[in-house]
C-alpha atoms as a PDB file:
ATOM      1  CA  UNK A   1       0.000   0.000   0.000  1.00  0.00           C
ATOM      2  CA  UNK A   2       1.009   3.556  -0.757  1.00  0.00           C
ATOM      3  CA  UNK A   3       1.968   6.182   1.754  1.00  0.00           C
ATOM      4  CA  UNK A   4       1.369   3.291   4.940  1.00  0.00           C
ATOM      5  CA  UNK A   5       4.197   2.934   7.122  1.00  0.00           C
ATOM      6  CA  UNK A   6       4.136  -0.383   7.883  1.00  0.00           C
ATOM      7  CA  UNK A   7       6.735  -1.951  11.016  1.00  0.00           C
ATOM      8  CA  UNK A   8       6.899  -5.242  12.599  1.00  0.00           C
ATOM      9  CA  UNK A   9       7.628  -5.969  16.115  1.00  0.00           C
ATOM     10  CA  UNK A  10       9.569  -9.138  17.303  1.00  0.00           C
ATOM     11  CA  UNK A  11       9.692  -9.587  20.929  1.00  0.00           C
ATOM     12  CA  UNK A  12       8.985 -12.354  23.208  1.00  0.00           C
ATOM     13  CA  UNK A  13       5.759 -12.717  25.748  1.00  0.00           C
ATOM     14  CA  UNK A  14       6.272  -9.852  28.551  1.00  0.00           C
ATOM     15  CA  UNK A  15       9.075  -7.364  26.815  1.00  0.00           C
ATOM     16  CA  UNK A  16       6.400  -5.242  26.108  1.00  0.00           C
ATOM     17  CA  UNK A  17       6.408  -5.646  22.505  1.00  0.00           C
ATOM     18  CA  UNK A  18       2.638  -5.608  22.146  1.00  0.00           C
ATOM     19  CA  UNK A  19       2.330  -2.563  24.543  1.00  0.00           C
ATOM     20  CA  UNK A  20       4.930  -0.577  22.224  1.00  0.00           C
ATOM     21  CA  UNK A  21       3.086  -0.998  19.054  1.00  0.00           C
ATOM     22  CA  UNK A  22      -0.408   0.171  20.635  1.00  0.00           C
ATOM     23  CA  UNK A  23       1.352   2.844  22.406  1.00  0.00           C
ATOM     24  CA  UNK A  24       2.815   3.986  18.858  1.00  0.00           C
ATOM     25  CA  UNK A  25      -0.146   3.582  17.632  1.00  0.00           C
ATOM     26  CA  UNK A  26      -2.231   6.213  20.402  1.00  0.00           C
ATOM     27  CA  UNK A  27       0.444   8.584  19.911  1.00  0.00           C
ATOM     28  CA  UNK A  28       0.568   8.607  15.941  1.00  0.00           C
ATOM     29  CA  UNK A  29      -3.224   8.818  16.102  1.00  0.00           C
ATOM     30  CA  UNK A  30      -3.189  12.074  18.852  1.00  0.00           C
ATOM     31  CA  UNK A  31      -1.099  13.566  16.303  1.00  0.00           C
ATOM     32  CA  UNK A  32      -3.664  13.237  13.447  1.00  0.00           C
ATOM     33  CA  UNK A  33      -2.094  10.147  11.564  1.00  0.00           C
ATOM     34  CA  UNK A  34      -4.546   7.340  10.520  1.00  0.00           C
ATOM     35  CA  UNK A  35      -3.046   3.968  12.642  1.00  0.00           C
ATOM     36  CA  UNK A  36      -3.346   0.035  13.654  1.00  0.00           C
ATOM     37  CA  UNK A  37      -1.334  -1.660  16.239  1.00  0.00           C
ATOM     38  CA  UNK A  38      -2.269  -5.161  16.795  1.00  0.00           C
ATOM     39  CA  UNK A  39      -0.551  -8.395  17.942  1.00  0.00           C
ATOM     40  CA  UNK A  40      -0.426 -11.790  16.502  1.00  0.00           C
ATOM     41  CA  UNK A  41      -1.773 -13.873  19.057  1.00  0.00           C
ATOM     42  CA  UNK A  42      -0.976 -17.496  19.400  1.00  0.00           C
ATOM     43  CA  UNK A  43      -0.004 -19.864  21.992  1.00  0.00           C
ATOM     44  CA  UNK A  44       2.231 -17.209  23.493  1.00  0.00           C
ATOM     45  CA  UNK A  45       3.391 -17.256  26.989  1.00  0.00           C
ATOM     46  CA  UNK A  46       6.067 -15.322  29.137  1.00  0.00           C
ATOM     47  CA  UNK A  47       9.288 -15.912  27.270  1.00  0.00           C
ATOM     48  CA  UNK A  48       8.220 -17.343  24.052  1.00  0.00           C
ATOM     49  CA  UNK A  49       8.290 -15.085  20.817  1.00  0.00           C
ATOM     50  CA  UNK A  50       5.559 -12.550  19.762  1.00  0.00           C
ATOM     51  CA  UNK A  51       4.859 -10.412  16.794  1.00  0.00           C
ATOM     52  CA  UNK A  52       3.047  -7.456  16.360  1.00  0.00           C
ATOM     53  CA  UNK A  53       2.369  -4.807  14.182  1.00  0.00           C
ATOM     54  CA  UNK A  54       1.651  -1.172  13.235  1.00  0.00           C
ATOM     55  CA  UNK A  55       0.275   0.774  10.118  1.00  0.00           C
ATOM     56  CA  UNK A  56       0.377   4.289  10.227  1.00  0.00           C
ATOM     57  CA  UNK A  57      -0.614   6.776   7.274  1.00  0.00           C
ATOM     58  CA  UNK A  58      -2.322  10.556   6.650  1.00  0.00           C
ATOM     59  CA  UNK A  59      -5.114   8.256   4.403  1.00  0.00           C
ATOM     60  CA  UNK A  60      -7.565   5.772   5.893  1.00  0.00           C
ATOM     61  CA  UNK A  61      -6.306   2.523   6.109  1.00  0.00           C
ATOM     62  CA  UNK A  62      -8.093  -0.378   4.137  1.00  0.00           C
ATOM     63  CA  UNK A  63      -5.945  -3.072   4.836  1.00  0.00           C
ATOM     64  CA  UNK A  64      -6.348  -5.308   7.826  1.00  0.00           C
ATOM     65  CA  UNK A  65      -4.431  -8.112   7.555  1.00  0.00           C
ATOM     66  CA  UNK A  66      -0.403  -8.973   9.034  1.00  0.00           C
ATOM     67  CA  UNK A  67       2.403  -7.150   8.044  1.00  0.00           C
ATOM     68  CA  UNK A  68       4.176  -9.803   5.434  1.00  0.00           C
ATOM     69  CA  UNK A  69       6.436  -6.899   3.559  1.00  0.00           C
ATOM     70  CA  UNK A  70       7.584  -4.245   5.971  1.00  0.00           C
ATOM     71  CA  UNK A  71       9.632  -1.005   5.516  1.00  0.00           C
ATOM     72  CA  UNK A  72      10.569  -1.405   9.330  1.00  0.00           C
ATOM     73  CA  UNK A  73      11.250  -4.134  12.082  1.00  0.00           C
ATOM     74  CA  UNK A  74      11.652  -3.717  15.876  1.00  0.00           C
ATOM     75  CA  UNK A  75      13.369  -6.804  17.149  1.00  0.00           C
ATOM     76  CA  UNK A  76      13.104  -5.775  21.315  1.00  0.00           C
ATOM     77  CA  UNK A  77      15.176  -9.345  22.268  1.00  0.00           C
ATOM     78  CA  UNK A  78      18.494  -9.865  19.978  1.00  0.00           C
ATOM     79  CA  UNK A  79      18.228 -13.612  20.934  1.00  0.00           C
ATOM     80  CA  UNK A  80      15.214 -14.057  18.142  1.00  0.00           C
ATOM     81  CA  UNK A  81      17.669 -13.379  15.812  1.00  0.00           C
ATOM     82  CA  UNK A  82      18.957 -16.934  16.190  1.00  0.00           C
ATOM     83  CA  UNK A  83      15.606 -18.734  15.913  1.00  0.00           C
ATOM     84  CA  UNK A  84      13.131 -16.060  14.125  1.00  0.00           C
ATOM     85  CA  UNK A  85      13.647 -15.381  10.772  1.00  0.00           C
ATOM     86  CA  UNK A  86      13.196 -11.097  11.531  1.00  0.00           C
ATOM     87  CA  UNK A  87      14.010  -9.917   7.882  1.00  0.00           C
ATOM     88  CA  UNK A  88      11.677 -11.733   6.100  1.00  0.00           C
ATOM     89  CA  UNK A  89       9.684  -9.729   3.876  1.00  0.00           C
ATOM     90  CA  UNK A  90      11.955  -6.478   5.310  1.00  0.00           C
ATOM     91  CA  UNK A  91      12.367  -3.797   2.180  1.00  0.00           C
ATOM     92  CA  UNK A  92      16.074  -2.843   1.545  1.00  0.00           C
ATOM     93  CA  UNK A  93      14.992   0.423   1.530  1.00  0.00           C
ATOM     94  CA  UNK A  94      13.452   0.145   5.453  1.00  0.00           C
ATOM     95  CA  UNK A  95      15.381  -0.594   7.811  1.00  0.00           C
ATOM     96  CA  UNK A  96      15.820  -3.175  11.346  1.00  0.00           C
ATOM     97  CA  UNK A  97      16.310  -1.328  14.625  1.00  0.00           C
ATOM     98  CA  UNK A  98      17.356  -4.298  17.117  1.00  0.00           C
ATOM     99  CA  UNK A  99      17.760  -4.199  21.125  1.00  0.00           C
ATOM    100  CA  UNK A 100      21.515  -4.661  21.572  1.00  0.00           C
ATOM    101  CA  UNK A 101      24.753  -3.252  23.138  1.00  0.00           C
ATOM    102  CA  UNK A 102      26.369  -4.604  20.213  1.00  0.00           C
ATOM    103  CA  UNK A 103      27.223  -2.056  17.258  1.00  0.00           C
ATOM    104  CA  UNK A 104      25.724  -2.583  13.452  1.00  0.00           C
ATOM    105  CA  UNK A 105      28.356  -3.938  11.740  1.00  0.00           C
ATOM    106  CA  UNK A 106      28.461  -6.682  14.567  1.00  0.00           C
ATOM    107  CA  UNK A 107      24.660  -7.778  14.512  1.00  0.00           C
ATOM    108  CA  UNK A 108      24.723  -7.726  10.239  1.00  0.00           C
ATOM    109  CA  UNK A 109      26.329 -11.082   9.859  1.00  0.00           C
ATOM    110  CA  UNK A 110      23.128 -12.617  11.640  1.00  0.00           C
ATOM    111  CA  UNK A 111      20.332 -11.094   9.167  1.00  0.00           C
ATOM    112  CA  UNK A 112      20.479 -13.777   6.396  1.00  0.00           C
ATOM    113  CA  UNK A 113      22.270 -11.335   4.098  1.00  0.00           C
ATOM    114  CA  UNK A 114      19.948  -8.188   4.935  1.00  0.00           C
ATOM    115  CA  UNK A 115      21.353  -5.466   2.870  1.00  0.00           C
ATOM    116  CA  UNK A 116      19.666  -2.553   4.187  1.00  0.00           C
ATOM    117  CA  UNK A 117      20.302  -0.255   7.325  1.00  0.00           C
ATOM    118  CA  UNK A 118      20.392  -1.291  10.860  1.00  0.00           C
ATOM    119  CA  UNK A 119      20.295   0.420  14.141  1.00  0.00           C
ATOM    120  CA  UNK A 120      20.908  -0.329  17.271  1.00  0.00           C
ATOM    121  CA  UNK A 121      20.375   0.564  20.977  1.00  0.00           C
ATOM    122  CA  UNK A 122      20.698  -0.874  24.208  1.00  0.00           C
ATOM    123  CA  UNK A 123      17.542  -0.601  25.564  1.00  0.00           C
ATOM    124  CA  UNK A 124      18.870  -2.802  29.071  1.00  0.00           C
ATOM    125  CA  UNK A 125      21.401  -0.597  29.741  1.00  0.00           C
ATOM    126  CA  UNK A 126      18.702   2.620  29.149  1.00  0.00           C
ATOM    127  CA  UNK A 127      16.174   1.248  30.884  1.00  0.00           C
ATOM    128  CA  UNK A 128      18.405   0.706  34.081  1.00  0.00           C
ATOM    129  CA  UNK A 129      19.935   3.776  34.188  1.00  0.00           C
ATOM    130  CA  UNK A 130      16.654   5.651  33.820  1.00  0.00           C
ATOM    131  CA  UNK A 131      13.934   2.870  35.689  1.00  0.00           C
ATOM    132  CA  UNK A 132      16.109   0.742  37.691  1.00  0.00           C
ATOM    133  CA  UNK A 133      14.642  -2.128  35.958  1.00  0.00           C
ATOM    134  CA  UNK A 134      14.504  -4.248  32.933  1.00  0.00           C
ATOM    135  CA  UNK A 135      11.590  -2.765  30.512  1.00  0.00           C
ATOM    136  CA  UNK A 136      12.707  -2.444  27.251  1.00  0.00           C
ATOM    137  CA  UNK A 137       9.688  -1.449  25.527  1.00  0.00           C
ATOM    138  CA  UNK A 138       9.948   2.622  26.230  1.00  0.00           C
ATOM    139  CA  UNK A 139      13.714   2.507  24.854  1.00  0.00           C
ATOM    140  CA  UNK A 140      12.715   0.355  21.679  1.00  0.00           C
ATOM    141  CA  UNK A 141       9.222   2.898  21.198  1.00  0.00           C
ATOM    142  CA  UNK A 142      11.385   5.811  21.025  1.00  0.00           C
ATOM    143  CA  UNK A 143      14.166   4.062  18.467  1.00  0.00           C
ATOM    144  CA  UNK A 144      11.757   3.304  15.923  1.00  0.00           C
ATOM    145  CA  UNK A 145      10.056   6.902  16.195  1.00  0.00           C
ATOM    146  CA  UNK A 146      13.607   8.311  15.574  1.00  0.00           C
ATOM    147  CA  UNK A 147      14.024   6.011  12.953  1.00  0.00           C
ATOM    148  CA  UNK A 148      11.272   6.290  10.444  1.00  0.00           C
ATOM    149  CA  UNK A 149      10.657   9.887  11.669  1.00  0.00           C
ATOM    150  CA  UNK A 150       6.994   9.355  11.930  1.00  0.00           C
ATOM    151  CA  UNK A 151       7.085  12.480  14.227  1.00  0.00           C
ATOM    152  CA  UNK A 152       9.753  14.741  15.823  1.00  0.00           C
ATOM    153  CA  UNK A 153      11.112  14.493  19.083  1.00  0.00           C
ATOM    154  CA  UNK A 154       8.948  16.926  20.667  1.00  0.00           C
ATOM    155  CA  UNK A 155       5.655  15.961  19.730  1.00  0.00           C
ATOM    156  CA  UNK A 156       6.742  12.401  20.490  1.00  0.00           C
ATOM    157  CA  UNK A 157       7.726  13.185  23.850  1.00  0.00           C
ATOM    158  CA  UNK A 158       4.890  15.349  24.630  1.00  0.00           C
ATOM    159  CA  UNK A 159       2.341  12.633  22.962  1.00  0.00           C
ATOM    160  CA  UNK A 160       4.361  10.067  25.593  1.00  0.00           C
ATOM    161  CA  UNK A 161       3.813  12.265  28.599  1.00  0.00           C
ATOM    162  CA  UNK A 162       0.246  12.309  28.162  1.00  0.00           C
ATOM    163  CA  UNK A 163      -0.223   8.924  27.946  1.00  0.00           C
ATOM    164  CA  UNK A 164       2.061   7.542  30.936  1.00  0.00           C
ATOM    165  CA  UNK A 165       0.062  10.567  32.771  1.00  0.00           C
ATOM    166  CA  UNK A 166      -2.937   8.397  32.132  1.00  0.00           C
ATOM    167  CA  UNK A 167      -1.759   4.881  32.172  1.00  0.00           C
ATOM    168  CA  UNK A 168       0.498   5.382  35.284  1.00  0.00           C
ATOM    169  CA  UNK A 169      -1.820   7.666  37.164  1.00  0.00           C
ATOM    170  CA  UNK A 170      -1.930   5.810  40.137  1.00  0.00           C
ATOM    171  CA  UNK A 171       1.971   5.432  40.071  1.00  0.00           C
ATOM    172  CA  UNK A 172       3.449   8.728  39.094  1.00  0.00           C
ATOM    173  CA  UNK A 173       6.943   7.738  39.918  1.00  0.00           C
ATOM    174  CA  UNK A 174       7.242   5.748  36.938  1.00  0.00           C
ATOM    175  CA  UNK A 175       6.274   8.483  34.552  1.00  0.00           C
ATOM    176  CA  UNK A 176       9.653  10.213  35.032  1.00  0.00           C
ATOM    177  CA  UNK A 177      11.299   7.366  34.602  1.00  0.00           C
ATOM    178  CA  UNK A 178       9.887   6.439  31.244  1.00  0.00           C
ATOM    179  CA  UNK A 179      10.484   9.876  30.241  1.00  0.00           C
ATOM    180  CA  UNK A 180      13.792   9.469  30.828  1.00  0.00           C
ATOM    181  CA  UNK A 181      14.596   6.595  29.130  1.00  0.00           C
ATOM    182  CA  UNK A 182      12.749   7.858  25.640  1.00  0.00           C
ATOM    183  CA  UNK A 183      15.031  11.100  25.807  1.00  0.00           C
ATOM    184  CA  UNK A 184      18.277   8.725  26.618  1.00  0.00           C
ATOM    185  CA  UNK A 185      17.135   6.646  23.379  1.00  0.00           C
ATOM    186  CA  UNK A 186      16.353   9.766  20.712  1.00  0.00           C
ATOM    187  CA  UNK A 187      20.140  10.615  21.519  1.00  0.00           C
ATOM    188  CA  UNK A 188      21.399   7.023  21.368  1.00  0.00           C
ATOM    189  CA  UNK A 189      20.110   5.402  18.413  1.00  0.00           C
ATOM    190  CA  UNK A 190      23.092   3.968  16.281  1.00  0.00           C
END
C-alpha cells in the first residue's frame, strides 16, 4: 500500500512488545495520523516469541491483515535473531532497529544477508539507568520513532507524557522514569 508505514515488532511474551506498538499507535493517532497496532496472538506465553504490528498513514487505512512486507522491524530481544527469521519480507529500503549493546556492523552477519540499514540501541542498559529495571519497551518505542521519523522528538515526547500521565496515574513515579529513558534513546540510536 502507498503512503502506509508499515513496522513489525519481534519480541517475546512480557518485553512489552505488544504494549509498544499500541502505544505507537495512540500517539501517531493524537497527532492526526490514521493507525493500527495489533498483535499476533498465538499460543504465546512469558518468554516465548511474539509479533506485532503497526500501520500508520495521513489516508484511511483499508488493509487489515499482518504485516508480510515491511519497511521497518523492531526486534526488542536480539536472541530471536537466532531462531526467528526477523528480515523476512523487510524492504532494503526500510530498515531493522534491534535491542543490543552490540554495534551494526556486529549484529549484520546474523540477518540472512539483509542489505539494508540497521540500528541499534541498548535498551537494558537505558532502561536501568533511567527505571532501575529491565523494561525495554519505552527505549525500543522511542528508536523506531527516531528512525522512520513518523514524528519529531517533541511531539513524540509530549504525545508520551500524556499517555504515561494516564496509564500510570496511580503510580506517578514511573512516569519520570519512562520519560527518561525515551530522551536517553532519541540521543542514542546507532
Amino acid at each position: 500500500m502507498a503512503n502506509v508505514l508499515e513496522i513489525r515488532w519481534h519480541g517475546r511474551g512480557g518485553q512489552g512488545a505488544k504494549t509498544a506498538s499500541l502505544l505507537l499507535a495512540d500517539v501517531a493517532f493524537n497527532t492526526g495520523k490514521y493507525v493500527q497496532g495489533f498483535p499476533e496472538y498465538g499460543p504465546e506465553r512469558m518468554g516465548a516469541p511474539i509479533t506485532a504490528y503497526n500501520r500508520i498513514s495521513d489516508k484511511p487505512i483499508r488493509v487489515h491483515s499482518n504485516i508480510y512486507d515491511p519497511q521497518y522491524v523492531v526486534v526488542v530481544d536480539e536472541t530471536l535473531l537466532e531462531t526467528v527469521d526477523v528480515t523476512n519480507g523487510l524492504k532494503k529500503d526500510g530498515a531493522i532497529v534491534i535491542n543490543s549493546a552490540k554495534s551494526a556492523d556486529e549484529i549484520r552477519p546474523l540477518l540472512k544477508g539483509y542489505e539494508g540499514k540497521v540500528y541499534t540501541i541498548d535498551a537494558r542498559k537505558i532502561s536501568m539507568a533511567a527505571l532501575g529495571k529491565y523494561f525495554p519497551n519505552s527505549p525500543m518505542l522511542a528508536a523506531i520513532v527516531k528512525v522512520t521519523g513518523i514524528m519529531d522528538d517533541k511531539s513524540f515526547l509530549s504525545e508520551m507524557e500524556g499517555s504515561y500521565k494516564h496509564k500510570f496515574a496511580s503510580k506517578p513515579e514511573v512516569i519520570e522514569g519512562n520519560m527518561k529513558a525515551l530522551k536517553m534513546t532519541l540521543q542514542g540510536v546507532r
